[in-house]
N, C-alpha and C. Protein backbone atom coordinates (compact mmCIF):
# COMPACT_ATOMS: atom_id res chain seq x y z
N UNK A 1 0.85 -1.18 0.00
CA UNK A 1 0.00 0.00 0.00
C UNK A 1 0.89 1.24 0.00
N UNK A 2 0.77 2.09 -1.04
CA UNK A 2 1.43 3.68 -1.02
C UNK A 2 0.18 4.63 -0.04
N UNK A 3 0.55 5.49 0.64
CA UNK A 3 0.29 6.30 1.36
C UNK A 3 0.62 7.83 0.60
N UNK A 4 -0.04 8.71 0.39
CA UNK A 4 0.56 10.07 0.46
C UNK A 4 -0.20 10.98 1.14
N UNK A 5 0.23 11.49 2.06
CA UNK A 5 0.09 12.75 2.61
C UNK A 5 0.45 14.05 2.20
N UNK A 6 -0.40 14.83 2.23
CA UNK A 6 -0.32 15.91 1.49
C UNK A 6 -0.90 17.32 2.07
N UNK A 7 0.42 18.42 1.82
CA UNK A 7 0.45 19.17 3.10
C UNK A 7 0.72 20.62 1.86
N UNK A 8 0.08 21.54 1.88
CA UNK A 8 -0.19 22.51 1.46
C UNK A 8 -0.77 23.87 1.88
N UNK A 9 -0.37 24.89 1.86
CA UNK A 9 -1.28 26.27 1.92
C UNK A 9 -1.95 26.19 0.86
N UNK A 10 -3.06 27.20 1.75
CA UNK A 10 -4.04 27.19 0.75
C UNK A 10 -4.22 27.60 -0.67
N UNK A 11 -4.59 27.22 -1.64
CA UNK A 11 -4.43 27.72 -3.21
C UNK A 11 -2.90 27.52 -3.75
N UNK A 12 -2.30 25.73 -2.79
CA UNK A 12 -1.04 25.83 -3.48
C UNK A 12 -1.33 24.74 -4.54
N UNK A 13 -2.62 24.54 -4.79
CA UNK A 13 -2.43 22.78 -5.94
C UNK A 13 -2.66 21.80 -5.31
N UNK A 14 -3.06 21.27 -4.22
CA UNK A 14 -3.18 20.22 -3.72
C UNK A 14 -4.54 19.82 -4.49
N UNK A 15 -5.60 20.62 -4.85
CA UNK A 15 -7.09 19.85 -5.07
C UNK A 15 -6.44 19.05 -6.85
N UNK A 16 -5.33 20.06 -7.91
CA UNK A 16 -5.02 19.77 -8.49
C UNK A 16 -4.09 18.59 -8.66
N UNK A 17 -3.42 18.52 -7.60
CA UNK A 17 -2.77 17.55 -7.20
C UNK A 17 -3.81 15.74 -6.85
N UNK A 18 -4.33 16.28 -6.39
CA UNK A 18 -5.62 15.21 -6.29
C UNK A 18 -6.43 14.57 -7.37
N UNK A 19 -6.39 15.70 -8.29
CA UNK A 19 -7.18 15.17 -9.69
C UNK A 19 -6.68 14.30 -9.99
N UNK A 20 -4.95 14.23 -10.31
CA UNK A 20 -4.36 13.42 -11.48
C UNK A 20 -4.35 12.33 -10.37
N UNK A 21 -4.43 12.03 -9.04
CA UNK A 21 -3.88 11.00 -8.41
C UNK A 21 -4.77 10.24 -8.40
N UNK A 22 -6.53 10.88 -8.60
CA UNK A 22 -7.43 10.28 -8.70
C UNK A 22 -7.45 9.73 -10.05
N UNK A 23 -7.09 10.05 -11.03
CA UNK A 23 -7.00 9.79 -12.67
C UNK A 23 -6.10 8.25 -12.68
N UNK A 24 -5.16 8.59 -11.94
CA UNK A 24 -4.08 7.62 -11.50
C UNK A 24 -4.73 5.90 -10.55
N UNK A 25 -5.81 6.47 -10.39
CA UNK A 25 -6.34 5.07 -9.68
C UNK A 25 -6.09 5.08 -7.73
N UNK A 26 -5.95 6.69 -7.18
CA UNK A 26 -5.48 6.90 -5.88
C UNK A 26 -6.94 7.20 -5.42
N UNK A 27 -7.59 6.35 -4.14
CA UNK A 27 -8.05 6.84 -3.51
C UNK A 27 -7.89 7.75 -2.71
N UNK A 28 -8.80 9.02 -2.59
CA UNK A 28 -8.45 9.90 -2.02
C UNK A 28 -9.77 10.14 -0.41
N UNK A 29 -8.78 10.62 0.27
CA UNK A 29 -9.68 10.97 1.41
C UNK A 29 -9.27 12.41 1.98
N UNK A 30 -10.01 13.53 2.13
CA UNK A 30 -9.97 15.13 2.76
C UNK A 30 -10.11 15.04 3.67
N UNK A 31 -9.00 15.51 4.89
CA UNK A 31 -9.23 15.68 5.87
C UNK A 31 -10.59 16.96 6.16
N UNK A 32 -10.30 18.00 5.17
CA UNK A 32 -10.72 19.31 5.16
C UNK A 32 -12.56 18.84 5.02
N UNK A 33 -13.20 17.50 4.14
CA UNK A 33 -14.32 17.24 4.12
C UNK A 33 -14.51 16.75 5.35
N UNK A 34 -14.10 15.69 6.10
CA UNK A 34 -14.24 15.28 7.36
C UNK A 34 -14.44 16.69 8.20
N UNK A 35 -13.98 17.59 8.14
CA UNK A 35 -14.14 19.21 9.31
C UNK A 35 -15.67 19.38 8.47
N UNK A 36 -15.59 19.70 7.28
CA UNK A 36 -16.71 20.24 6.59
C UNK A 36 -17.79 19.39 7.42
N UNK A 37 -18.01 17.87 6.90
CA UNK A 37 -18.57 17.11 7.60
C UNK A 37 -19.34 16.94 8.93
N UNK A 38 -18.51 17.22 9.69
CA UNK A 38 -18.13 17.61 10.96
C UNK A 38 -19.53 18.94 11.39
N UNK A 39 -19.08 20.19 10.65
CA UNK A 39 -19.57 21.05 10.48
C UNK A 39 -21.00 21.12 10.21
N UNK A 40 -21.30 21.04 9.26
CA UNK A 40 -22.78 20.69 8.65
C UNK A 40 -23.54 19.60 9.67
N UNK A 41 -22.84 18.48 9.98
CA UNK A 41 -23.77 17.72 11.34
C UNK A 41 -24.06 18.72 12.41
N UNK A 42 -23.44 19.48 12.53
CA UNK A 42 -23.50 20.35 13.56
C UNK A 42 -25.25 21.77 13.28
N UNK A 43 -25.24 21.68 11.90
CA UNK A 43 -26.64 22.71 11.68
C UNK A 43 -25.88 23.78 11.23
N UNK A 44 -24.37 24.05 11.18
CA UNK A 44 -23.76 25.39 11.11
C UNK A 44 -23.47 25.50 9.17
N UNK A 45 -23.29 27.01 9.02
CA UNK A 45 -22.94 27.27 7.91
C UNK A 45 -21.38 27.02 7.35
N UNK A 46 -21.02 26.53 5.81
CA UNK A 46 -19.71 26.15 5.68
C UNK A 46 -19.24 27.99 5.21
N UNK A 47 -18.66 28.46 5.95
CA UNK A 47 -17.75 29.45 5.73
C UNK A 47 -16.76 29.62 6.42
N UNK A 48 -15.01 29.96 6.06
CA UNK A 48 -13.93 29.97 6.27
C UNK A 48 -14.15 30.23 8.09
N UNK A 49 -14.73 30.70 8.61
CA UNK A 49 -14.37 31.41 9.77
C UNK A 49 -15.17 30.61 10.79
N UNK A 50 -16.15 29.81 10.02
CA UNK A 50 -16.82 28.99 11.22
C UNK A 50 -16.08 27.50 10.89
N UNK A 51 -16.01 26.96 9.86
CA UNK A 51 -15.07 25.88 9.50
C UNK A 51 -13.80 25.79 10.39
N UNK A 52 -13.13 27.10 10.42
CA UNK A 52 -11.79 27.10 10.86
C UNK A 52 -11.80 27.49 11.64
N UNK A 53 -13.00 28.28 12.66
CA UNK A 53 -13.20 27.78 14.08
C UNK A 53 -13.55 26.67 14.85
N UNK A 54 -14.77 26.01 13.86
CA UNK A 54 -15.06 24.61 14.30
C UNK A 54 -13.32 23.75 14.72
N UNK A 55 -12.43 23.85 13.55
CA UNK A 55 -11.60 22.54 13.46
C UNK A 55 -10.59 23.17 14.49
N UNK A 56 -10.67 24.76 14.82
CA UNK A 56 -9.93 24.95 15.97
C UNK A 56 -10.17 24.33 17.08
N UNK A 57 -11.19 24.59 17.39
CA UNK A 57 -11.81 24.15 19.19
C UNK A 57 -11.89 22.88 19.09
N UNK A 58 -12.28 22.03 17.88
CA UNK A 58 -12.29 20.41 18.31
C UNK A 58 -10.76 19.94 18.27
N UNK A 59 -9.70 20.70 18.25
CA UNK A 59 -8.31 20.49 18.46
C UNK A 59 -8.05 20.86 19.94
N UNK A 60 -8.51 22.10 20.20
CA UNK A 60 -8.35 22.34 21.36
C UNK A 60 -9.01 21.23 22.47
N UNK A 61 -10.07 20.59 22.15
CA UNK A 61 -10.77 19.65 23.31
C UNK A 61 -10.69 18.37 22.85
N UNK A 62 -10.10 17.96 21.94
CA UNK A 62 -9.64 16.17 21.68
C UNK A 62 -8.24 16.34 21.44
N UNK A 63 -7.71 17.28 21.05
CA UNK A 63 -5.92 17.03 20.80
C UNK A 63 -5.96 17.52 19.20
N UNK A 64 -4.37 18.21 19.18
CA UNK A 64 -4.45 18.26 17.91
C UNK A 64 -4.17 17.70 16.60
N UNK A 65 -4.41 16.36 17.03
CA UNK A 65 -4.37 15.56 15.96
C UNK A 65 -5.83 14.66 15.51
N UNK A 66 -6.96 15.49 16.39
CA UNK A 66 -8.57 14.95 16.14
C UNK A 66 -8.81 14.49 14.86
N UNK A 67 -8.67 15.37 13.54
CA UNK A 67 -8.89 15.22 12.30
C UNK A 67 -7.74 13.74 11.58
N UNK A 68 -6.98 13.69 12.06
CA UNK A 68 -5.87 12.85 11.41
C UNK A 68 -6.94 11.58 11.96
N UNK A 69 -7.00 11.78 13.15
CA UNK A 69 -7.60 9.93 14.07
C UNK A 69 -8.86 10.12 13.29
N UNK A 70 -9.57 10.95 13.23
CA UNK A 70 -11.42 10.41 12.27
C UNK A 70 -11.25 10.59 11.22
N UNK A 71 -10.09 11.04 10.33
CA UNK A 71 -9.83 10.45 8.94
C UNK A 71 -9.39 9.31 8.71
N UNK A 72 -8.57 9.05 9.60
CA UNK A 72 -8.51 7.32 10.03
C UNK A 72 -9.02 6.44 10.28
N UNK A 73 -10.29 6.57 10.94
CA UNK A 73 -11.54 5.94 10.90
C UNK A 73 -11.99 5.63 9.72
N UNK A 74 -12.22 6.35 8.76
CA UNK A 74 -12.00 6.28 7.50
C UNK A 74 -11.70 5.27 6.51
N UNK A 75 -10.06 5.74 6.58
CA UNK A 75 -9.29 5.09 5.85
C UNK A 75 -9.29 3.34 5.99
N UNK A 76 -9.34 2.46 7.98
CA UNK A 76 -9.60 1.52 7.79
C UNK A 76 -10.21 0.52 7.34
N UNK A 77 -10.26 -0.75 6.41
CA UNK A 77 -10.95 -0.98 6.05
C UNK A 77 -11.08 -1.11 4.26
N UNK A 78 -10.52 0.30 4.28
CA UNK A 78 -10.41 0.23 2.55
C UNK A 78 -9.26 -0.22 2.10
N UNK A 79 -10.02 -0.83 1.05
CA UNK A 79 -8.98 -2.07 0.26
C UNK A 79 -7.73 -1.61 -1.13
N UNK A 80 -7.87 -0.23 -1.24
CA UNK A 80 -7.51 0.71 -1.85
C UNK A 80 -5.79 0.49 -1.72
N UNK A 81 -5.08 -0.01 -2.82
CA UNK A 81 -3.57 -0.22 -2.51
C UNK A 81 -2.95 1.26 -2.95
N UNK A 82 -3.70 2.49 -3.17
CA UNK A 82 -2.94 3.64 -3.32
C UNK A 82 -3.96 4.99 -2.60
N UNK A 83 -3.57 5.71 -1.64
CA UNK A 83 -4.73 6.61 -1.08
C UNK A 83 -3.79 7.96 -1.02
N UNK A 84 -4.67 9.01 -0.94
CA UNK A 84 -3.89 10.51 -0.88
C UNK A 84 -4.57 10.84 0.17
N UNK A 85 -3.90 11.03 1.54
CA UNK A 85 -4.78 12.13 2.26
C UNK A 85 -5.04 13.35 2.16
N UNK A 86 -5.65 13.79 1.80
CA UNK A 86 -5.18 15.70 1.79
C UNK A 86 -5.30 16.14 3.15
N UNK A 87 -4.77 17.65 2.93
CA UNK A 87 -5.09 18.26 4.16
C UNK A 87 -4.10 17.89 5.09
N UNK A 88 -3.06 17.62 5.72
CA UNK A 88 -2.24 17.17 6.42
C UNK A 88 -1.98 18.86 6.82
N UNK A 89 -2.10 19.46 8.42
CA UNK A 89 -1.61 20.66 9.05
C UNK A 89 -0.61 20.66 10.36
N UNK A 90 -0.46 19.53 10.53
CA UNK A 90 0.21 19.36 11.88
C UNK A 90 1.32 17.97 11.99
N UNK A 91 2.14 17.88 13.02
CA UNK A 91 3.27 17.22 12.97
C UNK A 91 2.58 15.49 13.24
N UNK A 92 1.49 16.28 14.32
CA UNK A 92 0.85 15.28 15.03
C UNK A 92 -0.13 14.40 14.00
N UNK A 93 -0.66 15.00 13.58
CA UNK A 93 -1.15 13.93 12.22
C UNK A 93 -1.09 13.57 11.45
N UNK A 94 0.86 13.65 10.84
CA UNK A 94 1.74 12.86 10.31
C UNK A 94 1.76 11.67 11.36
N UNK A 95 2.33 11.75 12.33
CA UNK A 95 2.75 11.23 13.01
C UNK A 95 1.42 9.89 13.49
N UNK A 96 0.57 10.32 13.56
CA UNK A 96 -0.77 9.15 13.56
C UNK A 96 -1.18 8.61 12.64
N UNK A 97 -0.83 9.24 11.08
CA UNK A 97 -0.51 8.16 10.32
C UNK A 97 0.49 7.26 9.72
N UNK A 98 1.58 7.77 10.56
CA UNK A 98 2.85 7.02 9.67
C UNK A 98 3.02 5.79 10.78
N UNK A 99 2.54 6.02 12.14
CA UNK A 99 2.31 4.88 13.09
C UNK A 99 1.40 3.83 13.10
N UNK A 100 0.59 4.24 12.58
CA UNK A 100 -0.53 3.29 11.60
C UNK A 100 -0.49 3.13 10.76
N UNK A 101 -0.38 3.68 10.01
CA UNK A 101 0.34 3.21 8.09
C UNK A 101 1.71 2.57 8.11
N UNK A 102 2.29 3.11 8.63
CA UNK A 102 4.03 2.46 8.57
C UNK A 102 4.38 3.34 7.64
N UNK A 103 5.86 3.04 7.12
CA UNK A 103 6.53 3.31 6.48
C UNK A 103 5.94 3.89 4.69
N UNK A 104 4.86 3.45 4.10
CA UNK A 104 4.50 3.35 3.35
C UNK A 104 4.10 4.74 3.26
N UNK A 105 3.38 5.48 4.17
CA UNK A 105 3.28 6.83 4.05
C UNK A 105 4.02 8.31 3.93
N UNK A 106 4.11 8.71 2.79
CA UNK A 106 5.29 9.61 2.44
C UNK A 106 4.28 10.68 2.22
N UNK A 107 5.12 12.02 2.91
CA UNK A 107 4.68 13.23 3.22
C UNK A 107 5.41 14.17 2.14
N UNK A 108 4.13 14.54 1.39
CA UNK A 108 4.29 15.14 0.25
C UNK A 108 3.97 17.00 0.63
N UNK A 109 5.36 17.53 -0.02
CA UNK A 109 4.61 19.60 0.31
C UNK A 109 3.96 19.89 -0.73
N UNK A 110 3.50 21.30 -1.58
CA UNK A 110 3.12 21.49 -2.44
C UNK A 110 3.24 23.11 -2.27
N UNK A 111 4.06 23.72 -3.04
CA UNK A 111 4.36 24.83 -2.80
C UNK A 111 4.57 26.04 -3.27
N UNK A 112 4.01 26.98 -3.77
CA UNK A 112 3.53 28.05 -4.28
C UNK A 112 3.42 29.03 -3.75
N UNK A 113 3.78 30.36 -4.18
CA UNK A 113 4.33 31.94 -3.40
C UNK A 113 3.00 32.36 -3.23
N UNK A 114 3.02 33.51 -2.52
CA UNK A 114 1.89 33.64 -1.38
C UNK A 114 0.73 34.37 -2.61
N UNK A 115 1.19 35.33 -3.17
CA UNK A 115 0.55 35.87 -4.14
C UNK A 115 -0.30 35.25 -5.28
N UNK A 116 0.55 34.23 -5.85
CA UNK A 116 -0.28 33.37 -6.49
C UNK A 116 -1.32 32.73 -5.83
N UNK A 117 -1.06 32.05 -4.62
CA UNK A 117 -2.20 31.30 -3.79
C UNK A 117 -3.16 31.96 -3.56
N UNK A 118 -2.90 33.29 -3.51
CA UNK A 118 -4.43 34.58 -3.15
C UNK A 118 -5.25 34.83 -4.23
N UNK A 119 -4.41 34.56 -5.41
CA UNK A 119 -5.20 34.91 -7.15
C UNK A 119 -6.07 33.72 -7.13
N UNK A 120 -5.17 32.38 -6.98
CA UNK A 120 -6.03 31.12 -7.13
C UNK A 120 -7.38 30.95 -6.59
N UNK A 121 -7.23 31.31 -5.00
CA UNK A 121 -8.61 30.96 -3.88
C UNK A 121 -9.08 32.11 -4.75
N UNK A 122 -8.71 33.35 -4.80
CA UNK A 122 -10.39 34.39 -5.60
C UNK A 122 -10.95 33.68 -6.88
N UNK A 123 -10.33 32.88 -7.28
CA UNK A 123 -10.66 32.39 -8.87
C UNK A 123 -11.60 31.11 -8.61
N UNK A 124 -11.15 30.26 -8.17
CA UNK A 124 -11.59 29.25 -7.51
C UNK A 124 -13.29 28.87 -6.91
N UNK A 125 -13.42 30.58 -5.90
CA UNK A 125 -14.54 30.11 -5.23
C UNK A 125 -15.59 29.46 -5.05
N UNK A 126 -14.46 28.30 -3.72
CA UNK A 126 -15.41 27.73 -2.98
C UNK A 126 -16.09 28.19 -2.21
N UNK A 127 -17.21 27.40 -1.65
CA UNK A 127 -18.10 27.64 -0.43
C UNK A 127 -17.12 28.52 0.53
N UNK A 128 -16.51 27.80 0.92
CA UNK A 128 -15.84 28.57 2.20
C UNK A 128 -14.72 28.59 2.42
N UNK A 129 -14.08 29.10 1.20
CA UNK A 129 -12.91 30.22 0.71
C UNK A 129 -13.05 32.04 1.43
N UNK A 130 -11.85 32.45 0.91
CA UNK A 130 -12.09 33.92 1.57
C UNK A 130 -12.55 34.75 0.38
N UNK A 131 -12.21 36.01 0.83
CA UNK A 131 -12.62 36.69 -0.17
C UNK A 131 -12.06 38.18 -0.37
N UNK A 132 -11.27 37.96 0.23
CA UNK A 132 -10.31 39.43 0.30
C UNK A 132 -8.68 39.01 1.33
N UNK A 133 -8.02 39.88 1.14
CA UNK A 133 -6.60 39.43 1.97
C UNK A 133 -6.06 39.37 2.72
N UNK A 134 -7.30 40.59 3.66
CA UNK A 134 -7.48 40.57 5.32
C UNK A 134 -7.69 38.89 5.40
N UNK A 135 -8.66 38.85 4.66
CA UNK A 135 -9.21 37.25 5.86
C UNK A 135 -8.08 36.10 4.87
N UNK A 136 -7.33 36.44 3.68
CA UNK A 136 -6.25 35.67 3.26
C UNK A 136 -5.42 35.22 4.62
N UNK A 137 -5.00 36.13 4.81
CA UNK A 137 -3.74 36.71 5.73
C UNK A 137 -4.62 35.72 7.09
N UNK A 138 -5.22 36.17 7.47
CA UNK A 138 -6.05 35.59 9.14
C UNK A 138 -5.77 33.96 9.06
N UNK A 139 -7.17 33.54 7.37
CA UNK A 139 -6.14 31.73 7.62
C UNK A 139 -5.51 31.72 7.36
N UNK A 140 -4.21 31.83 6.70
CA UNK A 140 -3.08 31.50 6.80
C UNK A 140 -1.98 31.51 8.18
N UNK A 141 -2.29 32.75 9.11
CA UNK A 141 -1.78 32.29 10.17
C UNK A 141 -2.40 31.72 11.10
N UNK A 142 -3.69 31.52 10.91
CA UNK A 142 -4.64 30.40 11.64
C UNK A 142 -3.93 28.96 11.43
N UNK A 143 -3.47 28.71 9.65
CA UNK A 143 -3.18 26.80 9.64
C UNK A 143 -1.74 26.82 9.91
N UNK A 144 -1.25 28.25 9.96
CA UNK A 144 0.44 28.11 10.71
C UNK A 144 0.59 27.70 11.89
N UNK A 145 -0.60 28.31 12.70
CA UNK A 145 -0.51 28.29 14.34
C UNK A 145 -0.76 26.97 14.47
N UNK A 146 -1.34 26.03 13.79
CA UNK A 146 -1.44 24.51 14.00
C UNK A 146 -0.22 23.68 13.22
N UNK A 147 0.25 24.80 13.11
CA UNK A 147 2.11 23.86 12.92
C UNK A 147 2.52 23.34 11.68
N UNK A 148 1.28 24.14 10.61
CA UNK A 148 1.77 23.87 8.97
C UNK A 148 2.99 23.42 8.71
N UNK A 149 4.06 24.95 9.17
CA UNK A 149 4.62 25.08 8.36
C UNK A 149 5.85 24.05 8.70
N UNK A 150 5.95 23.40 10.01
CA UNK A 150 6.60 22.59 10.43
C UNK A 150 7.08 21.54 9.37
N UNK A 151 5.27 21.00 9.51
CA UNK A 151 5.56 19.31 8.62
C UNK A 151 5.63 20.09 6.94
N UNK A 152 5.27 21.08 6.48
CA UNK A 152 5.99 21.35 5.34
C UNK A 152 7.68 21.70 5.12
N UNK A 153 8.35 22.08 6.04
CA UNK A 153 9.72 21.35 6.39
C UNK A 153 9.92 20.34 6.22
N UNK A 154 9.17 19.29 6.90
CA UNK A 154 9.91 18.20 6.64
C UNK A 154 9.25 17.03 5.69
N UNK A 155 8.89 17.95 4.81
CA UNK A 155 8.26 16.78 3.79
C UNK A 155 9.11 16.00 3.56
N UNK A 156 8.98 14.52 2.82
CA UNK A 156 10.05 13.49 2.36
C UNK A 156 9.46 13.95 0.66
N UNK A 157 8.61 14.66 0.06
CA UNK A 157 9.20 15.22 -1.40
C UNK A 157 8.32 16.57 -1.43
N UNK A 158 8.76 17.39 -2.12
CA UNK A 158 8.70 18.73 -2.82
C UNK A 158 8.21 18.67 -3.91
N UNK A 159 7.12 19.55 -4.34
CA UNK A 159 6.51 19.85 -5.52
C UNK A 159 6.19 21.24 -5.38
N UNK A 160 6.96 22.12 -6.36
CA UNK A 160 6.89 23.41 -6.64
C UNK A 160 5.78 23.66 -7.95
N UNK A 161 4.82 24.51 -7.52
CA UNK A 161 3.78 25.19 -8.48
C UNK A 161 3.82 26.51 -8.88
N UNK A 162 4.51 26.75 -9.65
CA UNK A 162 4.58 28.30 -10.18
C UNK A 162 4.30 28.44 -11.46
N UNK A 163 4.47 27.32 -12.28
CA UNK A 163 4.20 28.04 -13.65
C UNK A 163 2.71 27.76 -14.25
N UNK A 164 2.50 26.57 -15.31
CA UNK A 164 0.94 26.96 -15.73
C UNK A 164 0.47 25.58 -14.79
N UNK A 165 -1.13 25.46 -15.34
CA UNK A 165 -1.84 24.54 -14.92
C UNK A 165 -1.08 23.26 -15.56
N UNK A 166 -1.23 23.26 -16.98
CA UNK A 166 -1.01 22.12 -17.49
C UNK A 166 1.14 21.50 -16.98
N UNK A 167 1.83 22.41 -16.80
CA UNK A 167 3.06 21.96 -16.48
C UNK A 167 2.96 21.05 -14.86
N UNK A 168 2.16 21.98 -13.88
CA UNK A 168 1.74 21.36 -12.50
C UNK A 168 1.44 19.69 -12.72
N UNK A 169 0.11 19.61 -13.54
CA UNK A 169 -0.05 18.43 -13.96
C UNK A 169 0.57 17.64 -14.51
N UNK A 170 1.68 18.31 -15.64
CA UNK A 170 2.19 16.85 -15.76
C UNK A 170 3.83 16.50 -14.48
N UNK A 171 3.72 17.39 -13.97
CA UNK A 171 4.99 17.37 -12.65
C UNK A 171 4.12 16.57 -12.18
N UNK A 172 2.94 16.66 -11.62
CA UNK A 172 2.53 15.59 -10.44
C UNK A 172 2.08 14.15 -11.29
N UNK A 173 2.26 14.14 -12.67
CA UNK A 173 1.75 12.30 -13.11
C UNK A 173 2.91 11.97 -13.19
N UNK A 174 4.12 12.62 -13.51
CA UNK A 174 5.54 12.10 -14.00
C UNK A 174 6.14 11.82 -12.48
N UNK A 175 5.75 12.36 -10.94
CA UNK A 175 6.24 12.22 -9.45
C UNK A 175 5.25 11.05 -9.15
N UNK A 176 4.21 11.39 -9.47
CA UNK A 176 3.55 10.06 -8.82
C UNK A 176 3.71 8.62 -9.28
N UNK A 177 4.44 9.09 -10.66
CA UNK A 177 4.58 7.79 -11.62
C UNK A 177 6.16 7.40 -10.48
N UNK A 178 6.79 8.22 -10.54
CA UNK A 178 8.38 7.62 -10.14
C UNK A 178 8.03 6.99 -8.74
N UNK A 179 7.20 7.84 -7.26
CA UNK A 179 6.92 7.24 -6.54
C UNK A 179 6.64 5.97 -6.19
N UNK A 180 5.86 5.46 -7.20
CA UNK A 180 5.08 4.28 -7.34
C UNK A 180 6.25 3.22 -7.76
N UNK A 181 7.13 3.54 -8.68
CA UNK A 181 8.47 2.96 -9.00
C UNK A 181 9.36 2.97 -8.03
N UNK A 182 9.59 3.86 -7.22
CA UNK A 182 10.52 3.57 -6.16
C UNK A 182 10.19 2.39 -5.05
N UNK A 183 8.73 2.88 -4.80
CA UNK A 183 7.98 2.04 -3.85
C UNK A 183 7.92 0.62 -4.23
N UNK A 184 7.81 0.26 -5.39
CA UNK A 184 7.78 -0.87 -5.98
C UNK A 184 9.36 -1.74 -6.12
N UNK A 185 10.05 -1.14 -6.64
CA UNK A 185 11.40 -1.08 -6.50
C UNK A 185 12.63 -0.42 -5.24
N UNK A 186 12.67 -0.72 -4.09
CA UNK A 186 13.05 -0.23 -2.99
C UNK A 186 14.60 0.09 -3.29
């Protein structure tokens, strides 16, 4: 079983990153739908500020690795020999899956300058995206303060997004292709 974890600011390519892995035959599981999830059971509206308060306080009162353990809930079970987690924000929920996954799980960054990531989310809009650079700026040091930028340090691979759509894409089929070759070939 390949594992990837996948750890990104926001509007760096990760949903793009997801496409081709899904194209690729990767089950994928969002941590960020599990909060959404989460959310909506709750009766509340999906917007940036209640989302990313919700997934604050249920860190603050289960630990901050809540989302990693009920995406894990998840994940057991499925028979899926290739999965992408998205959403990976903290050291701690690397760390709860590479103890349960083993070795197989490799922590992927995805990484793109701040400016571009602000053009992307306005272009983009989702549900509960921002919408100006005040509240850019707010999550971004909201998913820092939960220790982003840590496990994006220490990714085990790098994927830089700066130039077009179509180059991103074929960087992530030509990485996911070698991955799968390494993994296969140790």
């Amino acid at each position: 079983m390949l594992i990837v974890l996948l750890v990104g600011m926001p509007g760096a390519g990760k949903e793009e990153f997801v496409k081709i892995a899904k194209e690729q035959g990767y089950k994928v599981m969002r941590m960020g739908d599990v909060v959404r999830e989460f959310v909506y059971s709750q009766g509340l509206e999906l917007k940036d500020e209640i989302v990313g308060g919700i997934a604050n306080s249920e860190r603050k009162k289960h630990g901050i690795d809540i989302w990693a353990k009920r995406t894990l809930g998840r994940i057991r079970g499925e028979d899926a020999k290739k999965i992408v987690i998205d959403g990976i924000r903290c050291i701690e929920e690397v760390e709860v899956f590479k103890k349960e996954l083993g070795e197989n799980a490799v922590l992927v960054g995805i990484f793109a300058p701040r400016k571009i990531r602000y053009e992307r989310i306005l272009k983009r809009k989702r549900e509960d995206d921002i919408s100006n650079w005040d509240d850019f700026v707010r999550r971004e040091m909201r998913e820092l303060s939960w220790g982003l930028g840590n496990v994006f340090a220490l990714s085990d691979y790098m994927l830089l997004n700066t130039s077009t759509l179509q180059d991103f894409r074929e960087n992530v089929t030509r990485f996911l292709e070698a991955l799968e070759k390494e993994k296969d070939d140790p």
